[in-house]
Protein backbone atom coordinates (compact mmCIF):
# COMPACT_ATOMS: atom_id res chain seq x y z
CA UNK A 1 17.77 22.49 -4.16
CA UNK A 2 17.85 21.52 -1.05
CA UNK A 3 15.00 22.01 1.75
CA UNK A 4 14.74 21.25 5.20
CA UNK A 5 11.06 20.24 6.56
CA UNK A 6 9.60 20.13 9.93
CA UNK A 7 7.73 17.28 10.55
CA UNK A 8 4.06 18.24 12.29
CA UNK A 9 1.41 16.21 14.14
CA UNK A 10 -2.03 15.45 12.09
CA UNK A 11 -4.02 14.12 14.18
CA UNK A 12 -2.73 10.34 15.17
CA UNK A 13 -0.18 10.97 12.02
CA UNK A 14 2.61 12.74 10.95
CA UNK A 15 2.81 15.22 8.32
CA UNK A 16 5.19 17.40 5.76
CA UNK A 17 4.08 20.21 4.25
CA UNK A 18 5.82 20.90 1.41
CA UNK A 19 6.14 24.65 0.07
CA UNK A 20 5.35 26.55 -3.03
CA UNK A 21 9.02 25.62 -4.30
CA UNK A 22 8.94 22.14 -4.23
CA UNK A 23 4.96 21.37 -5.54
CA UNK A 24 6.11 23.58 -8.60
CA UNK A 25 8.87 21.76 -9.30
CA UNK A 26 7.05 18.48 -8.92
CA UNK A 27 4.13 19.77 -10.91
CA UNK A 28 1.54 18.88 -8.36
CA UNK A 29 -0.77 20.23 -6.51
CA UNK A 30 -3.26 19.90 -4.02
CA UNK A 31 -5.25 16.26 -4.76
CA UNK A 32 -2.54 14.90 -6.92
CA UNK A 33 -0.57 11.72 -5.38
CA UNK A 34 3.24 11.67 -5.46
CA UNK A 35 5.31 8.31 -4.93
CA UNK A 36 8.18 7.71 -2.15
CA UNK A 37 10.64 5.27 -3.81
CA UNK A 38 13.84 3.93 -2.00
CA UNK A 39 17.08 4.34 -3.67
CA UNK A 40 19.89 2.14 -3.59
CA UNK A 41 21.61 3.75 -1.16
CA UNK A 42 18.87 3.56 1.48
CA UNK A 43 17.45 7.68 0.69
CA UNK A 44 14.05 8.48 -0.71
CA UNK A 45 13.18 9.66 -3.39
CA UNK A 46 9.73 12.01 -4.10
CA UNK A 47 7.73 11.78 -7.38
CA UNK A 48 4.93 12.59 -9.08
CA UNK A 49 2.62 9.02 -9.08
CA UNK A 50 2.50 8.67 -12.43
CA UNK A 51 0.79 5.57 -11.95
CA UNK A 52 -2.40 6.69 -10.93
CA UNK A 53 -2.70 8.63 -13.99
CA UNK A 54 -2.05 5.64 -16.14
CA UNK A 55 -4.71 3.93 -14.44
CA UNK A 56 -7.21 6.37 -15.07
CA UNK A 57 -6.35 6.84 -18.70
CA UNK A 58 -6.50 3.07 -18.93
CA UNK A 59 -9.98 3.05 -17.24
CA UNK A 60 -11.15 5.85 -19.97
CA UNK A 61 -10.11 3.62 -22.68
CA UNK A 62 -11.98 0.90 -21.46
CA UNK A 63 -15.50 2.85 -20.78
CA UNK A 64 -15.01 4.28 -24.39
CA UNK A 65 -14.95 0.92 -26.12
CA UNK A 66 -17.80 0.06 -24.14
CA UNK A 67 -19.87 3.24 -25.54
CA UNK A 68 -18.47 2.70 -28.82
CA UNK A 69 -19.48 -1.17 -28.45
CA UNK A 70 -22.85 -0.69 -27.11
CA UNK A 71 -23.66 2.79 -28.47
CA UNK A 72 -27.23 2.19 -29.23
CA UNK A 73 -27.95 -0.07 -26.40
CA UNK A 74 -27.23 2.34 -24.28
CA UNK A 75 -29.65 4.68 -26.19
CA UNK A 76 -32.24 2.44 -25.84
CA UNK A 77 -31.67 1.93 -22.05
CA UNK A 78 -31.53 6.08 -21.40
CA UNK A 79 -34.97 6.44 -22.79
């Protein structure tokens, strides 16, 4: 697949907006972060920021061994 993208002015930025097409075949969507990596041969490459998602699973992790830990602490305190 190959698309070609105009470039547009957002406010003191630039801008690509990318079409139906290409966000389903990213799997993203509006809100979600993708990832501009350089190849080898001095192209880009667009991903999904997988990343950020580890990140946030990682923080979820965390905050539930800290319930689990402190379970009825934090009972008492929501009293």
């Amino acid at each position: 697949m190959v698309l070609e993208l105009k470039l547009r002015k957002v406010g003191n930025s630039v801008g690509v907006v990318l079409p139906k097409e290409a966000l389903a075949r990213l799997k993203v969507g509006a809100g979600d972060s993708i990832a501009l990596t350089e190849s080898p041969d001095g192209s880009l490459r667009v991903t999904p920021s997988v990343a950020s998602r580890k990140q946030f699973a990682e923080q979820i992790r965390a905050a539930e061994g800290v319930i689990r830990r402190y379970r009825n602490t934090l009972r008492e305190l929501a009293k």
